[in-house]
C-alpha atoms as a PDB file:
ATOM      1  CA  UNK A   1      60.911 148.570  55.862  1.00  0.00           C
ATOM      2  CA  UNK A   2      59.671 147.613  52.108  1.00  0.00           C
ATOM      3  CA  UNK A   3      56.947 144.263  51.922  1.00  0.00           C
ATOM      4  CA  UNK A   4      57.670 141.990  49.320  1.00  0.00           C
ATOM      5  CA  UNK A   5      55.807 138.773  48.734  1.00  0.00           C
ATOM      6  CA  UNK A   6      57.463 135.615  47.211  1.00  0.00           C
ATOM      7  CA  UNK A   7      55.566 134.373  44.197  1.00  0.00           C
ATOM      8  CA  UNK A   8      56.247 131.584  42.138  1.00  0.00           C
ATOM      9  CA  UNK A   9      58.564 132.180  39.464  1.00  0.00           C
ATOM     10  CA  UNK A  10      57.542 132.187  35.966  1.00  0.00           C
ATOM     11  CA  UNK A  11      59.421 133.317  32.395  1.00  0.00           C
ATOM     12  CA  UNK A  12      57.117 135.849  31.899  1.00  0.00           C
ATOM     13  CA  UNK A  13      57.220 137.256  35.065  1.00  0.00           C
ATOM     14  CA  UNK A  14      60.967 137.353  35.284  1.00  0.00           C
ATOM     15  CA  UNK A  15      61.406 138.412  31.486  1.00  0.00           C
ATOM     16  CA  UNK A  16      62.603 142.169  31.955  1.00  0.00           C
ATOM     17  CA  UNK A  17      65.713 140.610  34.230  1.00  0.00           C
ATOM     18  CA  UNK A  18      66.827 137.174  32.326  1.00  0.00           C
ATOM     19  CA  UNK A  19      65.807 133.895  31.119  1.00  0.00           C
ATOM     20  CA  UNK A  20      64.935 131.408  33.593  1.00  0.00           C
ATOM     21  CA  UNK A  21      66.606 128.446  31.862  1.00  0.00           C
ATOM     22  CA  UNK A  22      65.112 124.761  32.222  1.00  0.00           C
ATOM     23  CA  UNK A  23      66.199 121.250  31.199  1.00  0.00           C
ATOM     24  CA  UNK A  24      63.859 120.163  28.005  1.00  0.00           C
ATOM     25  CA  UNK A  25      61.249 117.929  29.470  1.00  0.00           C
ATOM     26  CA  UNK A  26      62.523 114.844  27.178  1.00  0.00           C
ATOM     27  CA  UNK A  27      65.440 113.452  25.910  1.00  0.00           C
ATOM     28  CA  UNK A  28      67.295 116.441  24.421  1.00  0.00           C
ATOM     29  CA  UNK A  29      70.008 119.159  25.025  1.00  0.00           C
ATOM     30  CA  UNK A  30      68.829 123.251  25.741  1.00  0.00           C
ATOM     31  CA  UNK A  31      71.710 125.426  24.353  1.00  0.00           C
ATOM     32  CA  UNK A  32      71.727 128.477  26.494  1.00  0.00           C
ATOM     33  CA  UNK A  33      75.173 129.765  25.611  1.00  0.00           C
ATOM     34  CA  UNK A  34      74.615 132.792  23.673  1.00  0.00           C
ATOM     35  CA  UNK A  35      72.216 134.471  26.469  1.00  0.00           C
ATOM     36  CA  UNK A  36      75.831 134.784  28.970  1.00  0.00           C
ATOM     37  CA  UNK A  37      76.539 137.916  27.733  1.00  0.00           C
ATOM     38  CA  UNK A  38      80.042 139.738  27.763  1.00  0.00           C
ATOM     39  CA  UNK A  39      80.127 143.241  27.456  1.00  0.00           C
ATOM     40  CA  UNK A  40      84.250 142.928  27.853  1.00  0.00           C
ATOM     41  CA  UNK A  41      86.252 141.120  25.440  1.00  0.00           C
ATOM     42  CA  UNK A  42      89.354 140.576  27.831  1.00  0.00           C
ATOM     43  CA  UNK A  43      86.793 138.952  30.555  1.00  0.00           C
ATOM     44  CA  UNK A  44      87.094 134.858  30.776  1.00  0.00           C
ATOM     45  CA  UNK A  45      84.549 132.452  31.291  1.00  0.00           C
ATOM     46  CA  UNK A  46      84.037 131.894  34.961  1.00  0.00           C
ATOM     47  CA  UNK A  47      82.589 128.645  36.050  1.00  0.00           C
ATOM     48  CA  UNK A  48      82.047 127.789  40.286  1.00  0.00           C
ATOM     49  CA  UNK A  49      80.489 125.988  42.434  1.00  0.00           C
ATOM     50  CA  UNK A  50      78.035 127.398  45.499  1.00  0.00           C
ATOM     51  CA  UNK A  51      76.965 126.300  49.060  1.00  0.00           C
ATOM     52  CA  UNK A  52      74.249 128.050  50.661  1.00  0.00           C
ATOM     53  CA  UNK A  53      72.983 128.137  53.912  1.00  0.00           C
ATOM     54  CA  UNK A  54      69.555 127.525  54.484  1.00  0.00           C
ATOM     55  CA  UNK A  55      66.864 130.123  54.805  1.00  0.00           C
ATOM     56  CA  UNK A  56      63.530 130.146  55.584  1.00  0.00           C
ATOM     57  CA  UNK A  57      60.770 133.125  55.091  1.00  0.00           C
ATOM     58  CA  UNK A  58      59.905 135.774  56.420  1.00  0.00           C
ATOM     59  CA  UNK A  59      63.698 137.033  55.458  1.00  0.00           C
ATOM     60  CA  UNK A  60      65.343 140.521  55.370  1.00  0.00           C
ATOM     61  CA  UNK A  61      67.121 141.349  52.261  1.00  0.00           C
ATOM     62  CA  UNK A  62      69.973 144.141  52.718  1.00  0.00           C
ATOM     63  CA  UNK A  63      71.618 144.606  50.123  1.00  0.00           C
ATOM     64  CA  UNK A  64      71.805 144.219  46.046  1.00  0.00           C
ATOM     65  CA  UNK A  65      74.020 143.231  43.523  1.00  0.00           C
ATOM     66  CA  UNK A  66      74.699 143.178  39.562  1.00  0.00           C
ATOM     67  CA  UNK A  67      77.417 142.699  37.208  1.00  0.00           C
ATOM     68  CA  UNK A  68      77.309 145.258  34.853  1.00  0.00           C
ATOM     69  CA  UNK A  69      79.276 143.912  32.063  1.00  0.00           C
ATOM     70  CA  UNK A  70      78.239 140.237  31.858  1.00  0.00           C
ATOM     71  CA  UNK A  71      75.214 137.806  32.680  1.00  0.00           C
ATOM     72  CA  UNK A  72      75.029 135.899  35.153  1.00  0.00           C
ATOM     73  CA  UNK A  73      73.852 132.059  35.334  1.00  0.00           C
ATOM     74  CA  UNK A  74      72.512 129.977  38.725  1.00  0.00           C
ATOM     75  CA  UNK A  75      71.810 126.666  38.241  1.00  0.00           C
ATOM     76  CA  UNK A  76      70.599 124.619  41.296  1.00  0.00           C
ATOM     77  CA  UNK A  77      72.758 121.426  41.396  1.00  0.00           C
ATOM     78  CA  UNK A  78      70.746 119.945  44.789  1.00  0.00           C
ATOM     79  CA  UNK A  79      68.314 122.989  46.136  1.00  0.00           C
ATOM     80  CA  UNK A  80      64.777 122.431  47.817  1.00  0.00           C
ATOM     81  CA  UNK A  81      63.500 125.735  46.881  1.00  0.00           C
ATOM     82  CA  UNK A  82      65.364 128.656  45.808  1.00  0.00           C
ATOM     83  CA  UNK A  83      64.291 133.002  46.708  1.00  0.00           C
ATOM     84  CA  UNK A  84      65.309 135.155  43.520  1.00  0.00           C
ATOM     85  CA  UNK A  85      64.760 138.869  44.403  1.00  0.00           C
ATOM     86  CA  UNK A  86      65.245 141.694  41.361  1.00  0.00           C
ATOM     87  CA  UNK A  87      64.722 145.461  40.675  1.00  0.00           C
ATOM     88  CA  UNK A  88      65.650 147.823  38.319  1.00  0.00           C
ATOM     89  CA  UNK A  89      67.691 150.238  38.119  1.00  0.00           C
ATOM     90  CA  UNK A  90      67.002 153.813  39.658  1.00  0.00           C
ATOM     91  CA  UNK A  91      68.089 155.907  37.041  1.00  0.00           C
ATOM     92  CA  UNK A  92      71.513 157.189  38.919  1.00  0.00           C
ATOM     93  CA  UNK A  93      73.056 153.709  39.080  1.00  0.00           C
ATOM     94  CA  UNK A  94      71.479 152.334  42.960  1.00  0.00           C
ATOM     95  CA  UNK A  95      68.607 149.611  42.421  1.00  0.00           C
ATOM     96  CA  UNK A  96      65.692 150.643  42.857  1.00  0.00           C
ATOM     97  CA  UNK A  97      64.396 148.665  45.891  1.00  0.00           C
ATOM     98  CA  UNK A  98      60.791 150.226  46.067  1.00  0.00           C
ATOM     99  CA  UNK A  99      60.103 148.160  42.640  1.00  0.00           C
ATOM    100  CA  UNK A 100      61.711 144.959  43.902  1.00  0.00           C
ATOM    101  CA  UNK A 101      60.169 141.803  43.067  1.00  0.00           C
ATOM    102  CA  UNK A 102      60.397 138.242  44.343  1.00  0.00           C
ATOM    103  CA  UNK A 103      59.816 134.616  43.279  1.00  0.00           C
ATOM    104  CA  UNK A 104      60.389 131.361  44.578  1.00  0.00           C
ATOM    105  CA  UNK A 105      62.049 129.007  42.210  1.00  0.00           C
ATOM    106  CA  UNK A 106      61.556 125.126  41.864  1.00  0.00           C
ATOM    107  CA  UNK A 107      64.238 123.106  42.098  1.00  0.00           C
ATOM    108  CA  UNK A 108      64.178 121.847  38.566  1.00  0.00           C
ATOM    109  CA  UNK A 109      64.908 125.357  37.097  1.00  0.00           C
ATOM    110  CA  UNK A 110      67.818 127.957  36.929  1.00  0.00           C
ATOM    111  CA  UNK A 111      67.882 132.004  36.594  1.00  0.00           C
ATOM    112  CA  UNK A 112      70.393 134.009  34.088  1.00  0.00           C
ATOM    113  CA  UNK A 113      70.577 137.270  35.078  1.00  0.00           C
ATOM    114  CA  UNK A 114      70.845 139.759  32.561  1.00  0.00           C
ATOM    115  CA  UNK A 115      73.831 142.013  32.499  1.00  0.00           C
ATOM    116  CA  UNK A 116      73.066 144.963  34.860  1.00  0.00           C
ATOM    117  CA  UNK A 117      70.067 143.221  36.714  1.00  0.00           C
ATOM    118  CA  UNK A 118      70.246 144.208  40.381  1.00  0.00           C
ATOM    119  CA  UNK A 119      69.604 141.038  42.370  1.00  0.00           C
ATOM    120  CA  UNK A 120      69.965 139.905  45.963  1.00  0.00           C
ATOM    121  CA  UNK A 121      72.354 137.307  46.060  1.00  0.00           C
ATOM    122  CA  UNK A 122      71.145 133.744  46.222  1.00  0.00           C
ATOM    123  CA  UNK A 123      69.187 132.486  48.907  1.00  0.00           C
ATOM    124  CA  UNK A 124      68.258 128.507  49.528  1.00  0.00           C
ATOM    125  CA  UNK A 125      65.265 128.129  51.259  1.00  0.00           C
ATOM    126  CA  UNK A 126      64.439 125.151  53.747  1.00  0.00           C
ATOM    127  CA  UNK A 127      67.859 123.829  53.578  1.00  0.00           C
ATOM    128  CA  UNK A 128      71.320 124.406  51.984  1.00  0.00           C
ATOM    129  CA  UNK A 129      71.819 124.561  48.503  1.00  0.00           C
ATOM    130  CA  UNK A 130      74.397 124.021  46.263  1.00  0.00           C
ATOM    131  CA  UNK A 131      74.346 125.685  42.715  1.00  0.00           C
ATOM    132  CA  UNK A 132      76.005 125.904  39.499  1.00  0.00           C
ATOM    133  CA  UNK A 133      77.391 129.936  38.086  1.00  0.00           C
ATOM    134  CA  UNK A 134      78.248 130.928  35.075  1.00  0.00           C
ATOM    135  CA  UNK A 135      79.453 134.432  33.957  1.00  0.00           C
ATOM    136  CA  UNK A 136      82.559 136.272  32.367  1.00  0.00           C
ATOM    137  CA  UNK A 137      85.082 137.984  35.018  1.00  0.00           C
ATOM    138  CA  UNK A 138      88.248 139.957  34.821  1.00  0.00           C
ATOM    139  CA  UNK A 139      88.877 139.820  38.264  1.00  0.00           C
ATOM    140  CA  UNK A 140      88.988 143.217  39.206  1.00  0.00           C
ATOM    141  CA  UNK A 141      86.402 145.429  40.838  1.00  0.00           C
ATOM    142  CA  UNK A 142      84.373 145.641  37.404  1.00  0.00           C
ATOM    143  CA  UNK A 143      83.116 142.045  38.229  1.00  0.00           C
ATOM    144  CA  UNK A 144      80.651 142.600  40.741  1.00  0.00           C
ATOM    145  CA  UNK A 145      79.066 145.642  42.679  1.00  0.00           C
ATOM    146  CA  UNK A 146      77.235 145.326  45.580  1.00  0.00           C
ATOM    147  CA  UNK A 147      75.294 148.042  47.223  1.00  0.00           C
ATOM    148  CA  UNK A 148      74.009 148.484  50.774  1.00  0.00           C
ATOM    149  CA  UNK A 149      69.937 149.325  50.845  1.00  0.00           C
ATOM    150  CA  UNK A 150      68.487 151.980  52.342  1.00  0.00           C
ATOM    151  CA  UNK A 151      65.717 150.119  53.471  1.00  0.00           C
ATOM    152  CA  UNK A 152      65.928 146.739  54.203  1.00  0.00           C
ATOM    153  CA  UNK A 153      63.042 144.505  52.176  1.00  0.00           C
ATOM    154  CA  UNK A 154      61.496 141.728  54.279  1.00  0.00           C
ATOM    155  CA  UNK A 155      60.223 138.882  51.956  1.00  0.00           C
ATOM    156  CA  UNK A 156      57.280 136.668  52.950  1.00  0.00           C
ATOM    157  CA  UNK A 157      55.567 133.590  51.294  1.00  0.00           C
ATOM    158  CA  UNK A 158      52.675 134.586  48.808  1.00  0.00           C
END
């Protein structure tokens, strides 16, 4: 089983995955459109709403995800703390789960995925969350692919 340990999440940190997107700290609007990237012009804006179950660390992680042809956008709409877990990609299209990295996000800050970022799904920690998501979707198996690890990854707090 792989170690990981949770760190708090910062833009530079999380740079080769996304953006992590906040609110400006006065009165003011962020524009964050053009990061959502859509690598298929037939995909259509998809917009939902999330509940998560609560989580707490230490946590097993088993399994990864990415959407290869657009971003993807969380936004916590009422989360204590949130886990985001990435990796790269291993070169033959599986993440690579030995390189995984994890953060804990405030509550006052979202995550956009870039297209292609392998990422466990989202996981609310101390108690449920609900979020925001934002990416492009055809609705066909293009959308999303989720892969099994080989080793599960066991997060703890830094």
């Amino acid at each position: 089983m792989l170690q990981l340990a949770a760190r708090p999440l910062t833009a530079e940190a999380f740079a080769p995955y996304g953006e992590v997107l906040a609110a400006p700290a006065d009165t003011g609007r962020h524009y964050y459109g053009p990061l959502i990237e859509n690598r298929r012009p037939q995909a259509g804006l998809d917009f939902s709403l999330s509940t998560v179950a609560a989580s707490h660390l230490p946590l097993k992680l088993k399994l990864f995800e990415r959407h290869a042809f657009s971003a993807q956008v969380f936004m916590p709409v009422d989360v204590a703390r949130y886990l985001v877990t990435v990796c790269p990609d291993n070169g033959q299209g599986r993440p690579d789960a030995g390189r995984a990295i994890s953060f804990v996000a405030p509550s006052n800050v979202g995550v956009m995925y870039a297209a292609g970022t392998w990422h466990h799904p989202m996981v609310a920690l101390d108690r449920p969350g609900r979020f925001s998501i934002v990416m492009w979707a055809c609705g066909d198996a293009g959308d999303e692919e989720l892969i099994p690890l080989d080793r599960e990854i066991e997060v703890h707090p830094a």
